[in-house]
C-alpha atoms as a PDB file:
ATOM      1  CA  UNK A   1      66.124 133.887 183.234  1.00  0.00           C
ATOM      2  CA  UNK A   2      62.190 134.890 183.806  1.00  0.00           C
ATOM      3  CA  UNK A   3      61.317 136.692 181.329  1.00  0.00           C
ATOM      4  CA  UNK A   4      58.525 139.470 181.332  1.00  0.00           C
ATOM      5  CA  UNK A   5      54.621 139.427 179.337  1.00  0.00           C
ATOM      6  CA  UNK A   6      56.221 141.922 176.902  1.00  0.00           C
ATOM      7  CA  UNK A   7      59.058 139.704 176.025  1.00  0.00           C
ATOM      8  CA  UNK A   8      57.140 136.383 175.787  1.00  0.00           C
ATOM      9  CA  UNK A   9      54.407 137.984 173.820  1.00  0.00           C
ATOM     10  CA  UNK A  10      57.824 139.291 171.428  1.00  0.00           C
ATOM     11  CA  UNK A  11      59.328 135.641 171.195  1.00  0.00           C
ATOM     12  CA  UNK A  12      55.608 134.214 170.603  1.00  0.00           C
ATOM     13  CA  UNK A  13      55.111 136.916 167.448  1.00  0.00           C
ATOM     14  CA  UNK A  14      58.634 136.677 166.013  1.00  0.00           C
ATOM     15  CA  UNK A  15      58.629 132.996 166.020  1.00  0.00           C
ATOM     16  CA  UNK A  16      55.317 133.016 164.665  1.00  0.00           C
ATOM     17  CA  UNK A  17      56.321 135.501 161.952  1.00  0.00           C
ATOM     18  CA  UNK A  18      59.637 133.223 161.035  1.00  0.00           C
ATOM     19  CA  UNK A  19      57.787 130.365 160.869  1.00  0.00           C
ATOM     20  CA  UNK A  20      55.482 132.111 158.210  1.00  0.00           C
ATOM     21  CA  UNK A  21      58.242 133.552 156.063  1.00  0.00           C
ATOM     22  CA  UNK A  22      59.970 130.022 155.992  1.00  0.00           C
ATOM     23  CA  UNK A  23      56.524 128.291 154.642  1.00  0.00           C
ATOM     24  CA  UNK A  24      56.621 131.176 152.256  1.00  0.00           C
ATOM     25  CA  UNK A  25      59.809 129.884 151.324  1.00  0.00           C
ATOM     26  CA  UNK A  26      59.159 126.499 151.250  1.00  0.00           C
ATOM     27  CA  UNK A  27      55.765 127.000 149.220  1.00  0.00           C
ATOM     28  CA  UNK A  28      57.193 127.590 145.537  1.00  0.00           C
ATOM     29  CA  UNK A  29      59.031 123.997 145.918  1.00  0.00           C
ATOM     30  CA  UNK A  30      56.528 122.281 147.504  1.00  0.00           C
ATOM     31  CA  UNK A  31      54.448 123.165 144.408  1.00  0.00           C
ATOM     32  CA  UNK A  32      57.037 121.870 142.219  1.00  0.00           C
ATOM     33  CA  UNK A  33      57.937 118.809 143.750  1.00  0.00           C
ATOM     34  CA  UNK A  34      54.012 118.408 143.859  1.00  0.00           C
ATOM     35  CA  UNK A  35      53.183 119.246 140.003  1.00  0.00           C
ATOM     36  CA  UNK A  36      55.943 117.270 139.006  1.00  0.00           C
ATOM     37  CA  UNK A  37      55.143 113.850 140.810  1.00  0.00           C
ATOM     38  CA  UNK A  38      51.552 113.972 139.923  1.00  0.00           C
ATOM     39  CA  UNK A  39      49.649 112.573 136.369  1.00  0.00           C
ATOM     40  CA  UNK A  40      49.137 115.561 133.830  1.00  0.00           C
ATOM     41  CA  UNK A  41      45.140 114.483 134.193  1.00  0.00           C
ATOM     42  CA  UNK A  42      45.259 115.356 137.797  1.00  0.00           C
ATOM     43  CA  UNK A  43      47.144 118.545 137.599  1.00  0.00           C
ATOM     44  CA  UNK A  44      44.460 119.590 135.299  1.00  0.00           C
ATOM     45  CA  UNK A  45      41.676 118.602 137.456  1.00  0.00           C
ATOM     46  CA  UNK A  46      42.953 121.060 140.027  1.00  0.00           C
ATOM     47  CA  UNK A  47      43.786 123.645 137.785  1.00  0.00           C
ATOM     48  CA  UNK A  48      47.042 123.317 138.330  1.00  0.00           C
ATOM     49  CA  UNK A  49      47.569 123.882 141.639  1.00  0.00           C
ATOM     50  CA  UNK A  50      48.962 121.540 144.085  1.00  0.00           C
ATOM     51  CA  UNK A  51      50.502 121.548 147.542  1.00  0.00           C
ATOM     52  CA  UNK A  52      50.879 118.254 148.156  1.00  0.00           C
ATOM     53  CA  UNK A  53      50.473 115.299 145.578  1.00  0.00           C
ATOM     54  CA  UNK A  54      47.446 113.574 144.718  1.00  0.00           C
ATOM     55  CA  UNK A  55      48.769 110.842 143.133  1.00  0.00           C
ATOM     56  CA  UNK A  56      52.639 109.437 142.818  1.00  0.00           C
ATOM     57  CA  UNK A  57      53.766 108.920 139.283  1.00  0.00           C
ATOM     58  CA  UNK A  58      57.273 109.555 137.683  1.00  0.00           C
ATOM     59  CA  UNK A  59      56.734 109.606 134.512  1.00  0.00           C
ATOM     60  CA  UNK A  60      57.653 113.009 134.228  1.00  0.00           C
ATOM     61  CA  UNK A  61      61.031 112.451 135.247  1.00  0.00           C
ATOM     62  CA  UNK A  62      60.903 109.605 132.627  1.00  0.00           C
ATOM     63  CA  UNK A  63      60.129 112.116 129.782  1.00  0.00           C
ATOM     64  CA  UNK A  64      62.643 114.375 131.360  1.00  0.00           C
ATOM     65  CA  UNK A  65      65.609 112.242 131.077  1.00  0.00           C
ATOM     66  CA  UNK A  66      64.726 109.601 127.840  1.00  0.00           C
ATOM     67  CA  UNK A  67      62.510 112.121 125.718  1.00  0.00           C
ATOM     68  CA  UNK A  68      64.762 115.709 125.969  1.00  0.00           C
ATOM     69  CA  UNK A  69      67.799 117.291 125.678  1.00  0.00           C
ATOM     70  CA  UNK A  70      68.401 117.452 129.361  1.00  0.00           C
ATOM     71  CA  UNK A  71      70.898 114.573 129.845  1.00  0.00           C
ATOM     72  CA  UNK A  72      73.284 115.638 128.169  1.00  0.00           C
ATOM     73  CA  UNK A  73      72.713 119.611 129.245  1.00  0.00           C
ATOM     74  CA  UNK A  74      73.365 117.850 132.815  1.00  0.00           C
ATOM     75  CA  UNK A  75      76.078 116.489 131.892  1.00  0.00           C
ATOM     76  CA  UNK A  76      77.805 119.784 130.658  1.00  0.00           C
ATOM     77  CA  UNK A  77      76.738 121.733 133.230  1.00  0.00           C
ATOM     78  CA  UNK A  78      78.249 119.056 135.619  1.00  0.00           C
ATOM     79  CA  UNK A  79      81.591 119.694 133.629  1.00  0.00           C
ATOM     80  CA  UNK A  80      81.451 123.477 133.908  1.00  0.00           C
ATOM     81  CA  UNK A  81      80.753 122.906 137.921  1.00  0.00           C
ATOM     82  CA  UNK A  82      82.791 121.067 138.725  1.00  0.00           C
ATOM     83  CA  UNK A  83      86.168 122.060 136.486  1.00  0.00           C
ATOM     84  CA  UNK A  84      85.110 125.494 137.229  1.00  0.00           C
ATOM     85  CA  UNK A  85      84.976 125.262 140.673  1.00  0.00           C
ATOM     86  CA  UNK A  86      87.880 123.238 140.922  1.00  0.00           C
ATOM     87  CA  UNK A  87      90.156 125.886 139.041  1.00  0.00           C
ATOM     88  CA  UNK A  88      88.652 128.951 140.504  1.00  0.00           C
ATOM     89  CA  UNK A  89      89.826 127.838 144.125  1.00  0.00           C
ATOM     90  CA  UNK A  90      92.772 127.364 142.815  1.00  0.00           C
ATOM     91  CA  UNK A  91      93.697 130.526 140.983  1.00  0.00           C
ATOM     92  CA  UNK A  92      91.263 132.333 143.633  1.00  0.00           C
ATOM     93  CA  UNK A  93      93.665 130.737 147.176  1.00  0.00           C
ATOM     94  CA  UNK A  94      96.993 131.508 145.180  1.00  0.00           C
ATOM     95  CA  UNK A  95      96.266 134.807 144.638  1.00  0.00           C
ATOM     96  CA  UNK A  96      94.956 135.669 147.692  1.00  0.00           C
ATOM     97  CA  UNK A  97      98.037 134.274 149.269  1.00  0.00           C
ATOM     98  CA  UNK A  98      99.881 136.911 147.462  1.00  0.00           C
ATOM     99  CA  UNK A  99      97.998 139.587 147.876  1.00  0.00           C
ATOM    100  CA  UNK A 100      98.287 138.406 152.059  1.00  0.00           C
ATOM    101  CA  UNK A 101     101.935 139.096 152.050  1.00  0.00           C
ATOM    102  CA  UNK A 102     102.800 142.774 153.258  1.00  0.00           C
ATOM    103  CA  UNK A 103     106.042 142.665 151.063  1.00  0.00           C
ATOM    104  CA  UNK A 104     104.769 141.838 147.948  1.00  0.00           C
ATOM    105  CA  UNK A 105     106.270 144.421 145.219  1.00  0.00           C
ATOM    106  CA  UNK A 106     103.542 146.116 143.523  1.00  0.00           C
ATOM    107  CA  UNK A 107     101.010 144.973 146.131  1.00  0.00           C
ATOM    108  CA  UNK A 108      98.974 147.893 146.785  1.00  0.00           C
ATOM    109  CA  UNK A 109      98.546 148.216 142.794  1.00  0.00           C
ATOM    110  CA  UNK A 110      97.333 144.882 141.990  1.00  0.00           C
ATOM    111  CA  UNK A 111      94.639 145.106 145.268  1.00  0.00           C
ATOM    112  CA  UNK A 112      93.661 148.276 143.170  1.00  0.00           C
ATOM    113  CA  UNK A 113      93.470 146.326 140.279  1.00  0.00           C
ATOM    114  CA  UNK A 114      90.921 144.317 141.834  1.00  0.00           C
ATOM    115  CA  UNK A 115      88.542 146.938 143.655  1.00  0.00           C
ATOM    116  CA  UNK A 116      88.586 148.580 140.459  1.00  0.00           C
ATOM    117  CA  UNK A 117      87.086 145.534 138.506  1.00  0.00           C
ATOM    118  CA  UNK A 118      84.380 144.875 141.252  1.00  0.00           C
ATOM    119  CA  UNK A 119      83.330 148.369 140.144  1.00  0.00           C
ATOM    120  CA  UNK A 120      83.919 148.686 136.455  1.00  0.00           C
ATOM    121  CA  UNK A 121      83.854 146.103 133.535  1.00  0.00           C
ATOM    122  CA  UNK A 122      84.690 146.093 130.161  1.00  0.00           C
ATOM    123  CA  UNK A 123      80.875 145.724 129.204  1.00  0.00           C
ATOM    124  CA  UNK A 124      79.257 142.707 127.021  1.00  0.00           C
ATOM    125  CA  UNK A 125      80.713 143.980 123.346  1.00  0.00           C
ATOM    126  CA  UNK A 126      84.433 143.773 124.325  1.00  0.00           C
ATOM    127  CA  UNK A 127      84.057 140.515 126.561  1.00  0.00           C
ATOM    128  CA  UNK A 128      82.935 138.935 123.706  1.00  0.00           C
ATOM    129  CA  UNK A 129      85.381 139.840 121.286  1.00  0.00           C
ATOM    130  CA  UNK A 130      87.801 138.968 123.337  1.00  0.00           C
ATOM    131  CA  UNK A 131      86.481 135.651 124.119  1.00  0.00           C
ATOM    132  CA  UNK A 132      85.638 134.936 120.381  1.00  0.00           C
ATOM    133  CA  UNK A 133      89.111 136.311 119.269  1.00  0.00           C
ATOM    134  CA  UNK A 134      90.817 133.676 121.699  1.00  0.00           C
ATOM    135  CA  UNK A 135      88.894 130.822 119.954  1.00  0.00           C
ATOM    136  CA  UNK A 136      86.813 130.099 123.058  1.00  0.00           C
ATOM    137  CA  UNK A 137      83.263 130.526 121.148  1.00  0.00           C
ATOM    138  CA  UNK A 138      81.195 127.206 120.888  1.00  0.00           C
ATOM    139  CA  UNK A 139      83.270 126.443 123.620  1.00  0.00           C
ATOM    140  CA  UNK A 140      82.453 124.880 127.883  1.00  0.00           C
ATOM    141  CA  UNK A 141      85.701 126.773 128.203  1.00  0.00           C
ATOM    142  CA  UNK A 142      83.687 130.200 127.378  1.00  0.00           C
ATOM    143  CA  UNK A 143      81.762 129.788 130.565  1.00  0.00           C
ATOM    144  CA  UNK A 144      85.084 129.172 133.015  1.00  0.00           C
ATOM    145  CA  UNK A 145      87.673 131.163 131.499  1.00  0.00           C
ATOM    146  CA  UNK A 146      86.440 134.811 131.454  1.00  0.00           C
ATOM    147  CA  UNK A 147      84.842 134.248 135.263  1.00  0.00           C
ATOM    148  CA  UNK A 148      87.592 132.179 136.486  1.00  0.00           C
ATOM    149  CA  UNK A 149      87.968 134.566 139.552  1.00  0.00           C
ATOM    150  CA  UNK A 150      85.669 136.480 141.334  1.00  0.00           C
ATOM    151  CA  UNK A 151      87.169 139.599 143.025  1.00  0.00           C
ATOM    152  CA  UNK A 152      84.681 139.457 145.769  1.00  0.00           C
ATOM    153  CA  UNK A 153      85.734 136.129 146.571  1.00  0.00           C
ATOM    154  CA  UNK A 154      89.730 136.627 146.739  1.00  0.00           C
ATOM    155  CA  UNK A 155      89.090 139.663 148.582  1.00  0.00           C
ATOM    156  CA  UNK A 156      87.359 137.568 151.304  1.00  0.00           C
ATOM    157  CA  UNK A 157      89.938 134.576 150.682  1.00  0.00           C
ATOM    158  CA  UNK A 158      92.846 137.482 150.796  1.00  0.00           C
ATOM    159  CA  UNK A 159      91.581 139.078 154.528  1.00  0.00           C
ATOM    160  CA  UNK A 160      91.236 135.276 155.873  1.00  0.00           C
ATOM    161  CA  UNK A 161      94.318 134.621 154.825  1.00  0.00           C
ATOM    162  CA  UNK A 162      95.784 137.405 157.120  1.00  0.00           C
ATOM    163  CA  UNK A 163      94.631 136.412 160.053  1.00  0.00           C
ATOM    164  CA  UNK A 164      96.520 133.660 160.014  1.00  0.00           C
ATOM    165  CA  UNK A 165      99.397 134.060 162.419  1.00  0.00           C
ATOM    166  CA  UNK A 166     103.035 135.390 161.153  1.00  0.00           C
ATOM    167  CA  UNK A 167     104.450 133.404 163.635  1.00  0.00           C
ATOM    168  CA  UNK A 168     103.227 130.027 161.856  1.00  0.00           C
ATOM    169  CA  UNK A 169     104.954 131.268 158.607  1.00  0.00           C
ATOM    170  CA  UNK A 170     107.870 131.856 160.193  1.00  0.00           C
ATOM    171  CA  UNK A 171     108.457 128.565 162.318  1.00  0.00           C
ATOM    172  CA  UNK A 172     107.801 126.999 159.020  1.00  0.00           C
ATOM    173  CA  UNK A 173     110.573 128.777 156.930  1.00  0.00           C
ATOM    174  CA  UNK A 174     113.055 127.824 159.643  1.00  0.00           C
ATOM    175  CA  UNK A 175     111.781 123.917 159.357  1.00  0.00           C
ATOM    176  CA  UNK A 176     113.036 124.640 155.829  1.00  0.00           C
ATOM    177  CA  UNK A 177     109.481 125.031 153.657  1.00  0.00           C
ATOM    178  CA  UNK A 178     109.034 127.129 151.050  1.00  0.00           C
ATOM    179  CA  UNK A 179     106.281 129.719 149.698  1.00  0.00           C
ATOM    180  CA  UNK A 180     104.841 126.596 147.982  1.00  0.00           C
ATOM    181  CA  UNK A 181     105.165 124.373 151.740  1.00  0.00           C
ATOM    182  CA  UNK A 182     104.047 127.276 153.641  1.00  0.00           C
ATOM    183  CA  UNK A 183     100.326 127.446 150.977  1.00  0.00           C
ATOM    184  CA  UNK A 184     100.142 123.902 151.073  1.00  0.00           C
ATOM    185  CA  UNK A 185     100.530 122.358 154.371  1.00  0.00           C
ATOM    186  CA  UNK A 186      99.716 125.647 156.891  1.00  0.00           C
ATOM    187  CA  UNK A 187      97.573 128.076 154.798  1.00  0.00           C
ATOM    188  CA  UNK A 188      94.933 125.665 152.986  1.00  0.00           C
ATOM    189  CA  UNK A 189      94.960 123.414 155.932  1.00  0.00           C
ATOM    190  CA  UNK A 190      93.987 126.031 158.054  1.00  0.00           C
ATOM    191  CA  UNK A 191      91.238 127.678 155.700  1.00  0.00           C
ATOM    192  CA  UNK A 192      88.897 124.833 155.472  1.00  0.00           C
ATOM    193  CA  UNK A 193      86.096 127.197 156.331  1.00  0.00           C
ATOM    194  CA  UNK A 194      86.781 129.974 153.998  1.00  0.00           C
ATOM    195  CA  UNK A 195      87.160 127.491 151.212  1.00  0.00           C
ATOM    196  CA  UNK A 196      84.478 125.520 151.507  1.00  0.00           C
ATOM    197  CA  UNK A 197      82.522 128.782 151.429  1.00  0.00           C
ATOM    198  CA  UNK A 198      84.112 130.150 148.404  1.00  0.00           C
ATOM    199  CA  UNK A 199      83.884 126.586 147.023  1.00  0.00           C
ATOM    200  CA  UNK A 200      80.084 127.086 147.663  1.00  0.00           C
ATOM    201  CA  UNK A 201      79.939 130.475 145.802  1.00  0.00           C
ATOM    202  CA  UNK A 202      81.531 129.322 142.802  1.00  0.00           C
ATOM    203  CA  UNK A 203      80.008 126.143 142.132  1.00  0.00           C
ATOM    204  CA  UNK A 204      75.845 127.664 142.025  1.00  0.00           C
ATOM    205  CA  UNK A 205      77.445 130.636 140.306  1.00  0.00           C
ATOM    206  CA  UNK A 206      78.746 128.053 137.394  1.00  0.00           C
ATOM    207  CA  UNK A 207      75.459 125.952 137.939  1.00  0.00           C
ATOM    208  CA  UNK A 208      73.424 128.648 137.319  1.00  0.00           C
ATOM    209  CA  UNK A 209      75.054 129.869 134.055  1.00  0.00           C
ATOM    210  CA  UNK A 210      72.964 131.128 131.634  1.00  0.00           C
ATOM    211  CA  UNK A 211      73.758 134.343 130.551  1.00  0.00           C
ATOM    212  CA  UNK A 212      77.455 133.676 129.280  1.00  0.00           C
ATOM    213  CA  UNK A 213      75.955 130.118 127.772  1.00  0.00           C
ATOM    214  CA  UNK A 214      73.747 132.231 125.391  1.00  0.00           C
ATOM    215  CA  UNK A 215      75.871 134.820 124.546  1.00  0.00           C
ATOM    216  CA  UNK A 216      79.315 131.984 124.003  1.00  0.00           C
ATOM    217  CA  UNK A 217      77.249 128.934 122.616  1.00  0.00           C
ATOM    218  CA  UNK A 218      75.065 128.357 119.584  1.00  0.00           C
ATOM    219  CA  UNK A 219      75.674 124.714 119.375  1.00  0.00           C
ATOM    220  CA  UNK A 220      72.705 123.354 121.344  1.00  0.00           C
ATOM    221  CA  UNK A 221      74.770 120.253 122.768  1.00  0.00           C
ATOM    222  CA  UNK A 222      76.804 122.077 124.706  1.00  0.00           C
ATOM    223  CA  UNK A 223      73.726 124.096 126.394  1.00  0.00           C
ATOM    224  CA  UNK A 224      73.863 123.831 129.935  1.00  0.00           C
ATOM    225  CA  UNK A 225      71.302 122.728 132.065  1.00  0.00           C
ATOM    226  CA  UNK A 226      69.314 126.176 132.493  1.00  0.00           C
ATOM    227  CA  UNK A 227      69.532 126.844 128.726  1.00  0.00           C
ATOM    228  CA  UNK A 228      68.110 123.287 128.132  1.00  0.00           C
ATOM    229  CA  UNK A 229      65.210 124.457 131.191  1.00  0.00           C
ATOM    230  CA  UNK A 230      64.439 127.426 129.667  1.00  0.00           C
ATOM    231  CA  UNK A 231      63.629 125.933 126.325  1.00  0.00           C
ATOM    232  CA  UNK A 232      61.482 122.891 128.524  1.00  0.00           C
ATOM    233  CA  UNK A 233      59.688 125.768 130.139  1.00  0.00           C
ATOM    234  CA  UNK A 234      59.322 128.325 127.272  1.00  0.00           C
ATOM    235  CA  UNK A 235      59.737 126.672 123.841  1.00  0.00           C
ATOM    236  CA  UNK A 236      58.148 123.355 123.581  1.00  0.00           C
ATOM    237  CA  UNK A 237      58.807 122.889 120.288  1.00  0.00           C
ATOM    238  CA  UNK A 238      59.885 118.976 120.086  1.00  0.00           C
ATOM    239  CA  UNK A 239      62.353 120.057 117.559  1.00  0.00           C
ATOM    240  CA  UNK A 240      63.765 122.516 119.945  1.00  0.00           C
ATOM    241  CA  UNK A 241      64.395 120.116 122.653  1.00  0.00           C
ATOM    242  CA  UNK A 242      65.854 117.214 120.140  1.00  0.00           C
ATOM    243  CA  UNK A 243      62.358 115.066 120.543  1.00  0.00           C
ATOM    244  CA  UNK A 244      61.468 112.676 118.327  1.00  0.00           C
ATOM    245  CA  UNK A 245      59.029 114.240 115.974  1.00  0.00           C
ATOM    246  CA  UNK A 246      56.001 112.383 117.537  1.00  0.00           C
ATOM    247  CA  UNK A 247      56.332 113.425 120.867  1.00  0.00           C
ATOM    248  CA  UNK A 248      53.936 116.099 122.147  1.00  0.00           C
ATOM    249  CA  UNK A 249      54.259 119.165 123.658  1.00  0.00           C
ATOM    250  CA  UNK A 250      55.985 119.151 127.024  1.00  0.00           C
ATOM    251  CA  UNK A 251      53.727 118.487 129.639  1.00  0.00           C
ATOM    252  CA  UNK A 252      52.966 121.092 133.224  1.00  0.00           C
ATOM    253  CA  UNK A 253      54.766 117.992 134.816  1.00  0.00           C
ATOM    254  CA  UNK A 254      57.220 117.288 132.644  1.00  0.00           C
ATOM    255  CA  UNK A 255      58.468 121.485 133.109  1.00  0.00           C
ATOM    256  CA  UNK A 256      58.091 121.043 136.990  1.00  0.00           C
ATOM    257  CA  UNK A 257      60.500 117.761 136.765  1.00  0.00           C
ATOM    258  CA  UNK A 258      62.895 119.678 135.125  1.00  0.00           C
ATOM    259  CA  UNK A 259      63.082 122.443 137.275  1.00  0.00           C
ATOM    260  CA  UNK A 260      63.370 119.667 140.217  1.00  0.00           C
ATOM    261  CA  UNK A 261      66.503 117.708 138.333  1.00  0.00           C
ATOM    262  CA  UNK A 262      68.285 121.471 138.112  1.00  0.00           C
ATOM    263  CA  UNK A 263      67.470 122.712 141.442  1.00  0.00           C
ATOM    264  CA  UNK A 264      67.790 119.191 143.340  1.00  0.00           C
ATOM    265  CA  UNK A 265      72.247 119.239 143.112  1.00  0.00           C
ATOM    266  CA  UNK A 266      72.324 122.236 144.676  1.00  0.00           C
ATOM    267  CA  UNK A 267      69.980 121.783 147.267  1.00  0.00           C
ATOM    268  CA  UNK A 268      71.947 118.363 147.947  1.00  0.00           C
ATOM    269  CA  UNK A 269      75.399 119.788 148.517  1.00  0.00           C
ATOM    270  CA  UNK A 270      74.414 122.893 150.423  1.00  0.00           C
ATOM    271  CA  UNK A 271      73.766 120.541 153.641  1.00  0.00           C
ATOM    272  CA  UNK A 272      77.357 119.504 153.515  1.00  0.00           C
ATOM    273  CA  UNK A 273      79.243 122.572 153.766  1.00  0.00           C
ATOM    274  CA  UNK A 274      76.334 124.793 155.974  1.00  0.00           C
ATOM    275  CA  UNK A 275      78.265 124.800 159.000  1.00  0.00           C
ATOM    276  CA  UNK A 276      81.174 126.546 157.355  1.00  0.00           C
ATOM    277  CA  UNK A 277      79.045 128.715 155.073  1.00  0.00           C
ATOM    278  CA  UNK A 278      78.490 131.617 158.081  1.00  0.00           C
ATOM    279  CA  UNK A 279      81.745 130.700 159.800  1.00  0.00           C
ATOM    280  CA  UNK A 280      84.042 131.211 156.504  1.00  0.00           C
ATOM    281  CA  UNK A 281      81.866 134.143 155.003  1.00  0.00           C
ATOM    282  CA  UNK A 282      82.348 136.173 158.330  1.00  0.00           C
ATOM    283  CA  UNK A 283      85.974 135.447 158.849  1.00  0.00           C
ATOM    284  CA  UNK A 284      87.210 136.606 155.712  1.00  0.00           C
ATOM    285  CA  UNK A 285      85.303 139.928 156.218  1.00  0.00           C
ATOM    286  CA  UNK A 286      86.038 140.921 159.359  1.00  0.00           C
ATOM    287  CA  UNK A 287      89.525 143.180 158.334  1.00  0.00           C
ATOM    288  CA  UNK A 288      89.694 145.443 155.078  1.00  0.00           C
END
């Protein structure tokens, strides 16, 4: 296909325009990556500012994970992920297998149900009284529990699951399965996409926790890892971060590596599950 002067001209400024916005993308980490692999003396020779390393040390990453609280922070936010995630596929594909069946008593009421909490919430003061009068306060429970699943995510799981075909179901009740067979070796098997996606979701929303950590927790050693960041980056009080009492103030480099060690899973595991990410989050959306 020849295309005209207009059209190449178009092509040559959008791609030029892309290319810009994903450098202005890629910027902000390059500058972390960068602060946090270079010597504190450098960093301060440059004011600061780095693109690209001058000088390769880790000793930042060192003081990150010998010197602070972030270990263990890691650890409990690895906990959170991956429980988390686990159990809000779970509860998230079994209800949205229900709420796929047309004769489901009571169906239409309990899809209400869960429109009506994507609009409304109980608000801050009664989540937590609920959560403390259940005994989950001080708790890695706290931060699964009350978000264990997201209505915008079965409602997506819930429209996948329709498109399955009836016809599936049905040759698999005359083979003799179940409700139970029929989830488990036709309706998961053939969702890969959507759950991967919804696995995805859930797993940087629990990740990312911070809000619910502050508001549950006051025992620092069950901080996650962005409580235990936000103290490297904005309270560098050694006492804060359980330092010994001779250790100085977090370094420029030593903030930078610990923004790299809570961004770095994430970035990892998004790779793996891309190619369903746009497949699965389409699908499910493409019936009410």
């Amino acid at each position: 296909m020849i295309m005209s002067r207009g059209e190449r001209l178009f092509h040559s400024a959008n791609t030029l325009f892309l290319l810009l916005v994903g450098l202005g993308a890629l910027f902000p980490f390059l500058y972390i990556v960068s602060v946090s692999l270079t010597p504190t003396s450098v960093v301060d020779q440059y004011g600061g500012f780095l693109i690209f390393p001058r000088q390769i040390t880790f000793a930042a990453y060192n003081q990150v994970f010998f010197n602070s609280g972030i270990p263990r922070s890691l650890l409990n936010s690895l906990f959170v992920t991956g429980v988390g995630t686990l159990l809000s596929l779970l509860f998230t594909t079994m209800m949205g297998f229900g709420l796929a069946k047309q004769g489901v008593p009571g169906r239409s009421i309990y899809l209400f149900l869960v429109v009506f909490t994507i609009l409304f919430n109980g608000g801050i003061i009664p989540t937590y009284l609920i959560v403390k009068d259940v005994g989950l306060l001080n708790s890695l429970w706290s931060l699964i529990i009350p978000t264990l699943i997201s209505p915008f995510n079965l409602l997506i799981v819930k429209t996948f699951f329709q498109q399955i075909p009836q016809e599936l179901e049905d040759a698999a009740v005359i083979d003799g399965c179940g409700e139970l067979g029929i989830f488990v070796r036709i309706t998961l098997p053939l969702s890969v996409a959507v759950i991967l996606t919804i696995a995805l979701f859930y797993a940087v929303f629990y990740w990312n926790v911070y809000f619910h950590a502050i508001l549950y927790l006051t025992n620092s050693e069950l901080y996650p890892l962005q409580v235990a960041l936000r103290q490297l980056l904005l309270q560098p009080d050694p006492t804060a971060l359980d330092m010994s009492a001779d250790y100085q103030v977090p370094t420029e480099t030593m903030k930078m590596a610990g923004v790299v060690v809570s961004t770095l899973p994430i970035v990892l595991v998004y790779p793996f599950v891309q190619k369903y990410f746009l497949k699965g989050a389409t699908l499910g959306a493409v019936k009410g």
